[in-house]
PDB file of N, CA and C in Angstrom:
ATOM      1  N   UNK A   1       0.840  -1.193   0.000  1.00  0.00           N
ATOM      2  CA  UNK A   1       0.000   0.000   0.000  1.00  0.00           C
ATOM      3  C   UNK A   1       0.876   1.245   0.000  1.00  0.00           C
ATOM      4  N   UNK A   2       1.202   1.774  -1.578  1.00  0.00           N
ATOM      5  CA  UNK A   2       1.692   2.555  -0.812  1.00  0.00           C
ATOM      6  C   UNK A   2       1.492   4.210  -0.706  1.00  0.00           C
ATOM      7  N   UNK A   3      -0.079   4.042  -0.485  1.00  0.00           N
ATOM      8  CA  UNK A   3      -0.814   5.557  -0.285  1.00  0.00           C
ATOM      9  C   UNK A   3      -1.655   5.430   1.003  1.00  0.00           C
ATOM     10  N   UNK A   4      -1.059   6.498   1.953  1.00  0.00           N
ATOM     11  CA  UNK A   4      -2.463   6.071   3.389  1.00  0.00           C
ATOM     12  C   UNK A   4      -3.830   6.014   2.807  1.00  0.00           C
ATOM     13  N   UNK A   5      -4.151   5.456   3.925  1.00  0.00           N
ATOM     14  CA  UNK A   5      -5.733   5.785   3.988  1.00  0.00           C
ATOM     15  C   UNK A   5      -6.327   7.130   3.690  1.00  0.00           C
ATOM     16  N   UNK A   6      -5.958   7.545   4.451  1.00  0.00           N
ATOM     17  CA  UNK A   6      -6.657   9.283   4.669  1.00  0.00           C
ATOM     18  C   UNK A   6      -6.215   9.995   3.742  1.00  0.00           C
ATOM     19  N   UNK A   7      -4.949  10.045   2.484  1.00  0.00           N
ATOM     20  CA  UNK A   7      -4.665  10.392   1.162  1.00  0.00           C
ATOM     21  C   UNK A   7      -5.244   9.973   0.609  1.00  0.00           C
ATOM     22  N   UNK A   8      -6.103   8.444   0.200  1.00  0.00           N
ATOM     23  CA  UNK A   8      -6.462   7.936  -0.605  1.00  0.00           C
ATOM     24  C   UNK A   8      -7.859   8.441  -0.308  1.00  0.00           C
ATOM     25  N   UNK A   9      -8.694   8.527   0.820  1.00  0.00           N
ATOM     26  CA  UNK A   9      -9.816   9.076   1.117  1.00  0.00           C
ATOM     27  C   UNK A   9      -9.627  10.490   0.357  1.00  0.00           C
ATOM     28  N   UNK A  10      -9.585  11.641   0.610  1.00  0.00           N
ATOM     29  CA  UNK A  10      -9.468  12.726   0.015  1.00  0.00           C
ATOM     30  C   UNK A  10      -8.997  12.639  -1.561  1.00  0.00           C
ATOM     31  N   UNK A  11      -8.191  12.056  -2.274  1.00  0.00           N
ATOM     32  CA  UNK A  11      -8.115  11.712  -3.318  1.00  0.00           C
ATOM     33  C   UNK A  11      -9.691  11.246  -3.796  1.00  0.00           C
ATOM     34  N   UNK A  12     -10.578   9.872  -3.359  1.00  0.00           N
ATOM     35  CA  UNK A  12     -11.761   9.351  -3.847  1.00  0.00           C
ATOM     36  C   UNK A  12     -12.910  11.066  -3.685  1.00  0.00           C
ATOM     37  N   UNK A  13     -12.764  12.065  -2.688  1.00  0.00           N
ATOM     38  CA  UNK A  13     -13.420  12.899  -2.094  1.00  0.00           C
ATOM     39  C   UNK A  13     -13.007  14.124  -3.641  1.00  0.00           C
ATOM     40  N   UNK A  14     -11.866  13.916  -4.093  1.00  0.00           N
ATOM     41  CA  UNK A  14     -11.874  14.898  -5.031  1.00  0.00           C
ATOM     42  C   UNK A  14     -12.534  13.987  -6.821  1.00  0.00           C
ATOM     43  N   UNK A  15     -12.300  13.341  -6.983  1.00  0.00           N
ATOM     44  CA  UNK A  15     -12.856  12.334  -7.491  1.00  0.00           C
ATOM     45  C   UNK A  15     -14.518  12.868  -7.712  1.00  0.00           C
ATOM     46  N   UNK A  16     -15.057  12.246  -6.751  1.00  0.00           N
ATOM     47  CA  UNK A  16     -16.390  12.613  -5.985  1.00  0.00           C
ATOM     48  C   UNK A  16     -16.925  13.980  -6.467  1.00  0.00           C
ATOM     49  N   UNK A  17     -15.899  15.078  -5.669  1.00  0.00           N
ATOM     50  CA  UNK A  17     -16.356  16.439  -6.097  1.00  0.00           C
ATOM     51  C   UNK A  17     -16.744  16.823  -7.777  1.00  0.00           C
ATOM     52  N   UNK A  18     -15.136  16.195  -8.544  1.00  0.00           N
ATOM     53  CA  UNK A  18     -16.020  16.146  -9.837  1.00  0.00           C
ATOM     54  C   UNK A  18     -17.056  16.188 -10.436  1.00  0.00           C
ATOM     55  N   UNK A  19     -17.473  14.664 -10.031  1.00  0.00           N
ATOM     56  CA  UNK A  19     -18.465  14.087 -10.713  1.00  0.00           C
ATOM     57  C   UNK A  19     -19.826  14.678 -10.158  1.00  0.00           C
ATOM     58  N   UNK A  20     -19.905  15.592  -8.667  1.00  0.00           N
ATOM     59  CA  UNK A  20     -21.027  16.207  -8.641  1.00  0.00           C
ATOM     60  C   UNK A  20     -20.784  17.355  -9.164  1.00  0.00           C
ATOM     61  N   UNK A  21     -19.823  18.068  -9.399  1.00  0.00           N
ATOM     62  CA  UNK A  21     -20.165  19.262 -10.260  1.00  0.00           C
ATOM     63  C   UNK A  21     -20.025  19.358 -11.435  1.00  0.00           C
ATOM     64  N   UNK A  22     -19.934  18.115 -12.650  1.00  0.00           N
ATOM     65  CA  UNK A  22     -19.780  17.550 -13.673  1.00  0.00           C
ATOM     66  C   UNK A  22     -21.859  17.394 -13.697  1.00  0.00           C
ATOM     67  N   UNK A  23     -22.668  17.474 -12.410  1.00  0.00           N
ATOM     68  CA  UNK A  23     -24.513  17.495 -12.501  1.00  0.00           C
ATOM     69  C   UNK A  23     -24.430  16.079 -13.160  1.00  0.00           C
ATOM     70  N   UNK A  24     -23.879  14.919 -12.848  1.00  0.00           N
ATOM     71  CA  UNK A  24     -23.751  13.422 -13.413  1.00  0.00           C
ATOM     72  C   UNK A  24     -24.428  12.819 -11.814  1.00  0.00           C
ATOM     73  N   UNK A  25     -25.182  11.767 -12.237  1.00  0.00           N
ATOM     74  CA  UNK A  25     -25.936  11.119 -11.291  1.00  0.00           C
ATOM     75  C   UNK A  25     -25.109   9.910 -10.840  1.00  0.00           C
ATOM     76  N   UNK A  26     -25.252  10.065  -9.551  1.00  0.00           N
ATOM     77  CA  UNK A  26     -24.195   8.940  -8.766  1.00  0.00           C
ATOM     78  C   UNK A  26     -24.648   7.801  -8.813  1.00  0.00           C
ATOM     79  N   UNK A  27     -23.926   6.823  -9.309  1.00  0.00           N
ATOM     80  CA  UNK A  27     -23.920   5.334  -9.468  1.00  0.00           C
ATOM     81  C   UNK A  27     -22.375   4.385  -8.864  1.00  0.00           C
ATOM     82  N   UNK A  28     -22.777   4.449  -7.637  1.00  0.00           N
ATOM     83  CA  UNK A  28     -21.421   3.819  -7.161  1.00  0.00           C
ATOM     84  C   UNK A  28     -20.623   3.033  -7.648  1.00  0.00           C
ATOM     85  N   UNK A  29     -21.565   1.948  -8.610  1.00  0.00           N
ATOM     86  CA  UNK A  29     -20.762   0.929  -9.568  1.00  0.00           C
ATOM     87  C   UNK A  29     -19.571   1.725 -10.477  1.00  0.00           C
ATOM     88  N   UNK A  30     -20.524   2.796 -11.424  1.00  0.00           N
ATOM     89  CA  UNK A  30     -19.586   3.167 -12.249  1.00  0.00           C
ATOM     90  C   UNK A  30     -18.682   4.043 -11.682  1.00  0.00           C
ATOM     91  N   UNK A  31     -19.088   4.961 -10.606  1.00  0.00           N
ATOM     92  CA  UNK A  31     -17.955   5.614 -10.001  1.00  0.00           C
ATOM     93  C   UNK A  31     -16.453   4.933  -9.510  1.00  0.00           C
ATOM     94  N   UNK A  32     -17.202   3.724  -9.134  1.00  0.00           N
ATOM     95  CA  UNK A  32     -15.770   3.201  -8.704  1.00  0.00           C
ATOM     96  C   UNK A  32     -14.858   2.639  -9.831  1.00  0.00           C
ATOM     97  N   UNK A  33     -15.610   2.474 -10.804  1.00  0.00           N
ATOM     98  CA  UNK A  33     -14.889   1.607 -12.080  1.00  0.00           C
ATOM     99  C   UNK A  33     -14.022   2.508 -12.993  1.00  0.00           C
ATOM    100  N   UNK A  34     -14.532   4.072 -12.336  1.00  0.00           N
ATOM    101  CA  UNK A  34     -13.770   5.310 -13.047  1.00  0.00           C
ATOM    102  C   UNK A  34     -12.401   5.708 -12.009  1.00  0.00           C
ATOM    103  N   UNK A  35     -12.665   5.013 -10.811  1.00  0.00           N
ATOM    104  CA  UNK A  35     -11.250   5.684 -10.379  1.00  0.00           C
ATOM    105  C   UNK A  35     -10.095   5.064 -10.709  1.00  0.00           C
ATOM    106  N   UNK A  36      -9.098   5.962 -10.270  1.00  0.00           N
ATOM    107  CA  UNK A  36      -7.639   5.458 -10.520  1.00  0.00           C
ATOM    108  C   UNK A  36      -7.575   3.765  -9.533  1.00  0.00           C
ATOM    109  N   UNK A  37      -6.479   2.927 -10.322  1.00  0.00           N
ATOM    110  CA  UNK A  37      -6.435   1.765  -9.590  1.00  0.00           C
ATOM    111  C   UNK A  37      -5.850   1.429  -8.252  1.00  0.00           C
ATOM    112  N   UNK A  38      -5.157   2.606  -7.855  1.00  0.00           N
ATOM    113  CA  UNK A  38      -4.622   2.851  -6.617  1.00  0.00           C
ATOM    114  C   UNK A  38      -5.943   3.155  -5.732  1.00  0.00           C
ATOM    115  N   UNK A  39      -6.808   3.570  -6.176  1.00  0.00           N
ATOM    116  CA  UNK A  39      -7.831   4.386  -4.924  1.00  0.00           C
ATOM    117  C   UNK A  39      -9.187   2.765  -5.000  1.00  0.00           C
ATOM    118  N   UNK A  40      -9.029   2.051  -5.510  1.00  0.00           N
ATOM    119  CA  UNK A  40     -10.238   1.569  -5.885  1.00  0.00           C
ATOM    120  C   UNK A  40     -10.287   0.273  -4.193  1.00  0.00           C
ATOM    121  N   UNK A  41      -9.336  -0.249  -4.058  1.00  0.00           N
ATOM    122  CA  UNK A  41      -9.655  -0.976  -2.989  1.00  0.00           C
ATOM    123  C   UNK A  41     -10.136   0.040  -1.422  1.00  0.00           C
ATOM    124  N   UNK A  42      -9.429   0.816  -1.094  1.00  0.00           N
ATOM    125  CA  UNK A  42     -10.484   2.265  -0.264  1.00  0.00           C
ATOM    126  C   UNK A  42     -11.578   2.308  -0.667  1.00  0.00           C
ATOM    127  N   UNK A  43     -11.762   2.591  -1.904  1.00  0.00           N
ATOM    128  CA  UNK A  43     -12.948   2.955  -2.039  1.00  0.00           C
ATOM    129  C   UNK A  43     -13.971   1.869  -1.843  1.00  0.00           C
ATOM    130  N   UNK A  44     -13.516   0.408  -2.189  1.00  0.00           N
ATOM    131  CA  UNK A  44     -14.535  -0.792  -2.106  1.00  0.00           C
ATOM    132  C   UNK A  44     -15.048  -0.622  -0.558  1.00  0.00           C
ATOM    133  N   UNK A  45     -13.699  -0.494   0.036  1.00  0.00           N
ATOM    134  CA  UNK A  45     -14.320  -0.569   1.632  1.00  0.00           C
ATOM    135  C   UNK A  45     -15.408   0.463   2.370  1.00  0.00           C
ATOM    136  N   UNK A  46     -15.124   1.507   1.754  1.00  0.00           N
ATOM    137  CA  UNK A  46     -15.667   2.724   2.048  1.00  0.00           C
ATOM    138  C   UNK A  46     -17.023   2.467   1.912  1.00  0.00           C
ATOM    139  N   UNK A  47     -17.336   1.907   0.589  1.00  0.00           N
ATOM    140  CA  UNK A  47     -19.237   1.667   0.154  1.00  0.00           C
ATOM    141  C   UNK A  47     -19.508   0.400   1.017  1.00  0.00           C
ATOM    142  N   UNK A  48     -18.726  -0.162   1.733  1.00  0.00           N
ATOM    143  CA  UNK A  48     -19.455  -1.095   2.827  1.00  0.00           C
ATOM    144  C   UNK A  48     -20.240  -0.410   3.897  1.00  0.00           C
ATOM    145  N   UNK A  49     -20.145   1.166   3.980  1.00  0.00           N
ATOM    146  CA  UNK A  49     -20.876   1.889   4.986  1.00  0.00           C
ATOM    147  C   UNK A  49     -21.936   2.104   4.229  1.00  0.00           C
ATOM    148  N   UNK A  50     -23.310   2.502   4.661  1.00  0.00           N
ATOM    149  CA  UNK A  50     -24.697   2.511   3.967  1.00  0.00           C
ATOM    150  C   UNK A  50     -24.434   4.424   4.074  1.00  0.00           C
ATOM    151  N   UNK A  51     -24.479   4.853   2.963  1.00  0.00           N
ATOM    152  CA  UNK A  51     -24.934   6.692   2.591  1.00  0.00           C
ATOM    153  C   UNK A  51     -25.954   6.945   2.751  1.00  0.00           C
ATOM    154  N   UNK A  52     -25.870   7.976   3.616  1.00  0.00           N
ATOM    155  CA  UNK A  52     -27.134   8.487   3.859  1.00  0.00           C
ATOM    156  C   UNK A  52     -27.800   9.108   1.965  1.00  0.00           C
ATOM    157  N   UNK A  53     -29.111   9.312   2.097  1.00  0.00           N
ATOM    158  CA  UNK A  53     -30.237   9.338   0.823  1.00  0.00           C
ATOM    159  C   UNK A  53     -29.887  10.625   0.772  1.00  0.00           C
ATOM    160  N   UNK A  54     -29.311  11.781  -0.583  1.00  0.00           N
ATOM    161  CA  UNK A  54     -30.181  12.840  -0.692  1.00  0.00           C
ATOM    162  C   UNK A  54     -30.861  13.053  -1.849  1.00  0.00           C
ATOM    163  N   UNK A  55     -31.502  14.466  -1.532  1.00  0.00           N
ATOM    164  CA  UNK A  55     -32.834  14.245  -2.546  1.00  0.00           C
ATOM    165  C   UNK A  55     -32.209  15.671  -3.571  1.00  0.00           C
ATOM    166  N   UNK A  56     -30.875  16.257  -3.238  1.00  0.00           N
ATOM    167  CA  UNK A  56     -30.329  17.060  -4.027  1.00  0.00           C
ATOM    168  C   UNK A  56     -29.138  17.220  -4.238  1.00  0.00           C
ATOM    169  N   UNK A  57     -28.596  17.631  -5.915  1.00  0.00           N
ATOM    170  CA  UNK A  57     -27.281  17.344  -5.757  1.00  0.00           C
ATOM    171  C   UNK A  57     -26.281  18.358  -4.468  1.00  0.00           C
ATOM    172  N   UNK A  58     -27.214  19.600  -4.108  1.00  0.00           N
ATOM    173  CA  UNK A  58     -26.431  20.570  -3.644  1.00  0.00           C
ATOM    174  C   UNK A  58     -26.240  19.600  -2.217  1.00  0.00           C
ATOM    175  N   UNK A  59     -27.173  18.628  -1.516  1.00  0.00           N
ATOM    176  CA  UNK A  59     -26.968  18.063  -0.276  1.00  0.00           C
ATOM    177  C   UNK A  59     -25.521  17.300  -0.761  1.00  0.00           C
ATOM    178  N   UNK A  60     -25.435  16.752  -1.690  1.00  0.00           N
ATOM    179  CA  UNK A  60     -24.354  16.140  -2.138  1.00  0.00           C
ATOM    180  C   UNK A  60     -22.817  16.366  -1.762  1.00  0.00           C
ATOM    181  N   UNK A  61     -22.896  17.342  -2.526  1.00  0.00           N
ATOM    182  CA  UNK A  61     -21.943  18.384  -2.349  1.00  0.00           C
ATOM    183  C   UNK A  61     -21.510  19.030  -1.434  1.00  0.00           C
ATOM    184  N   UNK A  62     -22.613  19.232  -0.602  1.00  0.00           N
ATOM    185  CA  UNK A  62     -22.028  20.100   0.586  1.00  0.00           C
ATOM    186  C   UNK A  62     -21.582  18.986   2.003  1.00  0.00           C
ATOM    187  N   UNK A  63     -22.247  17.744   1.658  1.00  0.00           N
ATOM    188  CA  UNK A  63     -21.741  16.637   2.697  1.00  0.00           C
ATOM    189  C   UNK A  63     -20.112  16.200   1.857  1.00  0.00           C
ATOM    190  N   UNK A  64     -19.748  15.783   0.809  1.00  0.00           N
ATOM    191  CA  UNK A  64     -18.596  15.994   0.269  1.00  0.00           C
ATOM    192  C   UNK A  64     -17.547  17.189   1.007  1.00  0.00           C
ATOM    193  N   UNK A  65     -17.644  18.594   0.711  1.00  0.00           N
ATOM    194  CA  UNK A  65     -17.073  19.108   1.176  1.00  0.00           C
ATOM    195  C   UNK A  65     -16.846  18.933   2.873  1.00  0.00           C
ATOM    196  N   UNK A  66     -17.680  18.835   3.122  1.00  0.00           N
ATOM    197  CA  UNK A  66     -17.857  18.759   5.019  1.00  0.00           C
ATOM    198  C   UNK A  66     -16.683  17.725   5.351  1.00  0.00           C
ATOM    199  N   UNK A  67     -17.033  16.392   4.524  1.00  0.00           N
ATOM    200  CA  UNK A  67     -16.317  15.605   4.868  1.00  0.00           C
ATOM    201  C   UNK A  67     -14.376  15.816   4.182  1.00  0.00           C
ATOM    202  N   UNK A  68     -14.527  16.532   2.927  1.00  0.00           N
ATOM    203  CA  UNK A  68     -13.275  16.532   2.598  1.00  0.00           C
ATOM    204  C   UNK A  68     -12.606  17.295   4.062  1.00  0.00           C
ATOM    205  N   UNK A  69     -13.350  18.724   4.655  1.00  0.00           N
ATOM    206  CA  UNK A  69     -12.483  19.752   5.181  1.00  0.00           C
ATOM    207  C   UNK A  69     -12.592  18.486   6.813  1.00  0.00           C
ATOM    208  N   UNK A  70     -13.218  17.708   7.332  1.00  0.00           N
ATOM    209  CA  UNK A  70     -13.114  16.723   8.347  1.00  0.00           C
ATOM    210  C   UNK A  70     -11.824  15.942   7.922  1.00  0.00           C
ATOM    211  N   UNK A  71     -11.391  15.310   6.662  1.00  0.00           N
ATOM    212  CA  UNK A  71     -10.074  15.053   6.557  1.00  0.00           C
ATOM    213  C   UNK A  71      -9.001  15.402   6.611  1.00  0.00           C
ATOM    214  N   UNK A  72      -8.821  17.067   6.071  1.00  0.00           N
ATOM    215  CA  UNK A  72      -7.602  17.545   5.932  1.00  0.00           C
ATOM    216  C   UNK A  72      -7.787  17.977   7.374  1.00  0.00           C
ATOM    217  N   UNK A  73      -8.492  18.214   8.732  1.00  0.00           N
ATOM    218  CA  UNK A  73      -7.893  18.380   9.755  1.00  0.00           C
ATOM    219  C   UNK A  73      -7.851  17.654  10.128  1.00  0.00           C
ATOM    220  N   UNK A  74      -7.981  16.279   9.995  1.00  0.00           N
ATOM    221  CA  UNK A  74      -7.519  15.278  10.112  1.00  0.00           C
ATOM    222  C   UNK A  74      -5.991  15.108  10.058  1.00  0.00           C
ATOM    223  N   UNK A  75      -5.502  14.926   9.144  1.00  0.00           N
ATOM    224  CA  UNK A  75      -4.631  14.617   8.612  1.00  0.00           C
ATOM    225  C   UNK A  75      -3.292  16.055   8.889  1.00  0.00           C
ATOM    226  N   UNK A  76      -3.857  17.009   9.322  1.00  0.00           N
ATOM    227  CA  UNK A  76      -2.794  18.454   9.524  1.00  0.00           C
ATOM    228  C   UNK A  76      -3.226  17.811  10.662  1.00  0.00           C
ATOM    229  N   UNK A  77      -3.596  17.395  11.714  1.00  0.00           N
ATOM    230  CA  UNK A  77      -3.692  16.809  13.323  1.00  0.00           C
ATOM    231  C   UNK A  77      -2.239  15.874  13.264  1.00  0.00           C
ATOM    232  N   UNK A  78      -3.001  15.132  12.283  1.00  0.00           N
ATOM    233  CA  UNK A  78      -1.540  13.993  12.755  1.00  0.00           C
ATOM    234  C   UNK A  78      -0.212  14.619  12.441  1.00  0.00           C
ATOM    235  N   UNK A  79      -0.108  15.150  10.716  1.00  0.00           N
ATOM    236  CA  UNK A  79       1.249  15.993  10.889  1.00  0.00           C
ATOM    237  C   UNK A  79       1.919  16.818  11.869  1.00  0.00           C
ATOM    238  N   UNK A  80       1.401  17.318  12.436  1.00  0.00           N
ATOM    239  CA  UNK A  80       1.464  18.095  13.965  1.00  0.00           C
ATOM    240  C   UNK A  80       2.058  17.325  14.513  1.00  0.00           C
ATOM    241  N   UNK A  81       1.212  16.328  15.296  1.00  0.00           N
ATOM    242  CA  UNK A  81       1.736  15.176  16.286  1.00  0.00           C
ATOM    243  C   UNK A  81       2.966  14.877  15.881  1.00  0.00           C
ATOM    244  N   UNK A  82       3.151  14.260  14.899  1.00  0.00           N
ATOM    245  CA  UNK A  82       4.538  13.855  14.134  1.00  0.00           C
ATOM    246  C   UNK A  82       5.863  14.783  14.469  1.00  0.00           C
ATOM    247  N   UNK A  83       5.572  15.552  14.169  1.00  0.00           N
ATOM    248  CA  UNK A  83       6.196  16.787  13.920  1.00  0.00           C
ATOM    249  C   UNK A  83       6.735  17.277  15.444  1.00  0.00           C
ATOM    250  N   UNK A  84       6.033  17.134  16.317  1.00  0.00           N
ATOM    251  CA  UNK A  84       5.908  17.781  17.904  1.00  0.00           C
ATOM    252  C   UNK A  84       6.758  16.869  18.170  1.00  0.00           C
ATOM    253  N   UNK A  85       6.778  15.483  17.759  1.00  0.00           N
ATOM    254  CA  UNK A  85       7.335  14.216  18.461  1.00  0.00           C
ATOM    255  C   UNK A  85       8.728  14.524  18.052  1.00  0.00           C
ATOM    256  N   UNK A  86       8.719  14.425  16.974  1.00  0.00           N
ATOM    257  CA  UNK A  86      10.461  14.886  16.354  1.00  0.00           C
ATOM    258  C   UNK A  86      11.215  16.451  16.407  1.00  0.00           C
ATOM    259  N   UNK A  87      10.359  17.227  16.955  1.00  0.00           N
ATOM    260  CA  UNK A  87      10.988  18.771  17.728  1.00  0.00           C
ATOM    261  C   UNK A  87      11.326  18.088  19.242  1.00  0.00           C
ATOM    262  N   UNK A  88      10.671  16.958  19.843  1.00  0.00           N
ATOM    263  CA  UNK A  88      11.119  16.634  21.399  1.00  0.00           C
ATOM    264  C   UNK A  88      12.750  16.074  20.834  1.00  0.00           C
ATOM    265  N   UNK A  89      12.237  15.109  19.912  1.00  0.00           N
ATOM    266  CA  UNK A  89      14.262  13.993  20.186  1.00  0.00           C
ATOM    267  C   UNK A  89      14.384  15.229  20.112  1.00  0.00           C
ATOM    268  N   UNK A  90      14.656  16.240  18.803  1.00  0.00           N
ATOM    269  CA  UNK A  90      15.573  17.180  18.188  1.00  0.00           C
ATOM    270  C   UNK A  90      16.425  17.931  19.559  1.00  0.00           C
ATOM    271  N   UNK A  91      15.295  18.689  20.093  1.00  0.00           N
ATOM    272  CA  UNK A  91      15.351  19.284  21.247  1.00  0.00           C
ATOM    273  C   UNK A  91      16.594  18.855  22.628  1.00  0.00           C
ATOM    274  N   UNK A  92      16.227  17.415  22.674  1.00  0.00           N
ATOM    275  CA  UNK A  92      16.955  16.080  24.023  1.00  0.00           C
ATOM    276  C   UNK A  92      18.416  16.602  23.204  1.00  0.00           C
ATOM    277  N   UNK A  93      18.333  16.162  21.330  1.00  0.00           N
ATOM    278  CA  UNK A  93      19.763  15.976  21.239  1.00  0.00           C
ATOM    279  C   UNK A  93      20.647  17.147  20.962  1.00  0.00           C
ATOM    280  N   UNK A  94      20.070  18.633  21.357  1.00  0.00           N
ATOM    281  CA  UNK A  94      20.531  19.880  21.111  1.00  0.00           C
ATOM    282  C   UNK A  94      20.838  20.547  19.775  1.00  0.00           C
ATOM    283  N   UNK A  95      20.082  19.439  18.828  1.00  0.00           N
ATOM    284  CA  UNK A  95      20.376  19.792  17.534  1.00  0.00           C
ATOM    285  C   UNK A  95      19.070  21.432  16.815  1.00  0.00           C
ATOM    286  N   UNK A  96      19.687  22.574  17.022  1.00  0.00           N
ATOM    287  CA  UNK A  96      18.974  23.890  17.599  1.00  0.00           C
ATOM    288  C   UNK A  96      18.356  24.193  15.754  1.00  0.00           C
ATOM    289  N   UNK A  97      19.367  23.936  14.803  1.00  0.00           N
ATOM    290  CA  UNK A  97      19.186  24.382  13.429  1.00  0.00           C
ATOM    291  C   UNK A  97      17.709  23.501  12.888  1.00  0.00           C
ATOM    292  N   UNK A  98      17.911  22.279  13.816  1.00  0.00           N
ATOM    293  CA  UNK A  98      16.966  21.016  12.875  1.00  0.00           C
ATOM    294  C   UNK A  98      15.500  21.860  13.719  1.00  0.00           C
ATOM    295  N   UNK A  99      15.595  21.725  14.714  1.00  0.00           N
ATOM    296  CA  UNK A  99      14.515  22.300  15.919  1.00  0.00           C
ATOM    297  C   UNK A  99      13.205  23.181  15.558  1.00  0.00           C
ATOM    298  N   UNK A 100      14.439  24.354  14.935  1.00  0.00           N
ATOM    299  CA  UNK A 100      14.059  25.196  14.453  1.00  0.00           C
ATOM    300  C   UNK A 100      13.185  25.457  13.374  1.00  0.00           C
ATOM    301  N   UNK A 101      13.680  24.851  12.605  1.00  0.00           N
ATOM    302  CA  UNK A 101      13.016  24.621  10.804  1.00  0.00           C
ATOM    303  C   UNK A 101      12.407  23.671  11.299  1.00  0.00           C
ATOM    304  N   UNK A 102      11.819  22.746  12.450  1.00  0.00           N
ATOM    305  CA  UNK A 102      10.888  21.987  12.806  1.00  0.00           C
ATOM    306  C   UNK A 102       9.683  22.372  13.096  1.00  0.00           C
ATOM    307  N   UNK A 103      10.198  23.463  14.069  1.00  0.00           N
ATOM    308  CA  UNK A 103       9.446  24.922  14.621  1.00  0.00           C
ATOM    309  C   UNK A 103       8.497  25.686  13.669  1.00  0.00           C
ATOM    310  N   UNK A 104       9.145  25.895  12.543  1.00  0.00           N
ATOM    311  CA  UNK A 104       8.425  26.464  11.625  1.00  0.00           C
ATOM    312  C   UNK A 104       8.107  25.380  10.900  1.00  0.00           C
ATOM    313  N   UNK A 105       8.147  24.569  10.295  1.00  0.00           N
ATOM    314  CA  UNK A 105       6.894  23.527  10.157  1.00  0.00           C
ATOM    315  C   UNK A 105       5.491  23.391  10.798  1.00  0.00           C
ATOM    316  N   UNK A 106       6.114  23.155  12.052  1.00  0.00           N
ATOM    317  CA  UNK A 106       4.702  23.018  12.770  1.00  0.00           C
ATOM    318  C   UNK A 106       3.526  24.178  12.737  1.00  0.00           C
ATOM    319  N   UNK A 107       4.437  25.342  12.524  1.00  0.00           N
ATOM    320  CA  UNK A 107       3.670  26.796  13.047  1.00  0.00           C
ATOM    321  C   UNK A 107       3.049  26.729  11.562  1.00  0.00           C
ATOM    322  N   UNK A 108       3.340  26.540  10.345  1.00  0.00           N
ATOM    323  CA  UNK A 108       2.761  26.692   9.388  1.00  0.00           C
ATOM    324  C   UNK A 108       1.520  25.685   9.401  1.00  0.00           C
ATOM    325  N   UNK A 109       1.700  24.445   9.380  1.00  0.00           N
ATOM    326  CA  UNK A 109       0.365  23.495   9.754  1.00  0.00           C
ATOM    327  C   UNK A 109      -0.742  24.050  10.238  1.00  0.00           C
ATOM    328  N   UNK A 110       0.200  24.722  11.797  1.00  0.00           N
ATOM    329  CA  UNK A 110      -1.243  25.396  12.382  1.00  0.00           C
ATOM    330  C   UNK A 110      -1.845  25.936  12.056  1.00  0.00           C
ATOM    331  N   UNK A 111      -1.074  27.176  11.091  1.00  0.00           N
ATOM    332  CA  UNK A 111      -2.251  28.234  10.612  1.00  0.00           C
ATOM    333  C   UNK A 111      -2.654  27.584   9.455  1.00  0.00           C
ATOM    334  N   UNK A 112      -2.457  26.609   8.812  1.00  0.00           N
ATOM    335  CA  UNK A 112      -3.424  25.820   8.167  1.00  0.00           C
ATOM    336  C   UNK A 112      -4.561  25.285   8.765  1.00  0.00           C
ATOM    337  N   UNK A 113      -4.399  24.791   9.849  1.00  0.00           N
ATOM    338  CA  UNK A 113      -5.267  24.493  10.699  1.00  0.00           C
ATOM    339  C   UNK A 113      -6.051  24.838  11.476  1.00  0.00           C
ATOM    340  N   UNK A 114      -5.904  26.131  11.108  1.00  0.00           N
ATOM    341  CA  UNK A 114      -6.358  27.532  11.662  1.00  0.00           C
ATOM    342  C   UNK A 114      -7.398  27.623  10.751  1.00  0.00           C
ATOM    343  N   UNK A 115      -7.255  27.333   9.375  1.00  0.00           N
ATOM    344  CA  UNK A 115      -7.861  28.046   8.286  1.00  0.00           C
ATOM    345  C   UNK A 115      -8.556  26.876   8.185  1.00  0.00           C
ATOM    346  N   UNK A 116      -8.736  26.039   8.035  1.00  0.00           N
ATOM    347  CA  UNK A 116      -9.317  24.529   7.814  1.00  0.00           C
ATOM    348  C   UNK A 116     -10.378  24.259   9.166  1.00  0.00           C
ATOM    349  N   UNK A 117     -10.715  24.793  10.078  1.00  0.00           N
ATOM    350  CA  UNK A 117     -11.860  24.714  10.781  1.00  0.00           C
ATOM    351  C   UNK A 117     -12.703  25.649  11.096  1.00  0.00           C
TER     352      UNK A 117
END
């Protein structure tokens, strides 16, 4: 595997966005038979959850987006974590240059993450 989950989710989510603003009627069969072959086993698993019904494309769409912007803070969460974990060694081993440009990594995430909720 070598795309996470939560890349490959947002990947199927842009996918998705397309095809509702392409005003094309969702048919999970063929949707899935249109994605790339990397995203298609995610995606099999994914339609094992039952979707909720809507009765418009705009409900569509706007649960799409909801859920894309629920991923990317998702996913700027964990980079963080990551990131925090490897400013601690950095920190223990006095290495001040790496720290630093760690420092500003993280601070940029945030205000992504700032902007993303």
């Amino acid at each position: 595997d070598s795309i996470t989950k939560e890349r490959a989710y947002q990947k199927i989510l842009l996918h998705l966005l397309e095809h509702v603003e392409k005003g094309q009627e969702f048919n999970s069969t063929h949707f899935g038979n249109a994605l790339p072959e990397e995203l298609v086993r995610n995606y099999d698993m994914s339609i094992l959850f039952p979707l909720p019904q809507f009765t418009k494309q705009e409900e569509v769409l706007a649960e799409v987006l909801k859920t894309a912007r629920q991923l990317r803070v998702f996913y700027l969460q964990k980079k963080m974590k990551g990131l925090a974990d490897e400013i601690r060694e950095k920190e223990k081993e006095g290495d001040e240059a790496k720290t630093a440009k760690l420092q500003q990594q993280y601070s940029h995430l945030a205000s992504q993450l700032q902007t993303s909720e």
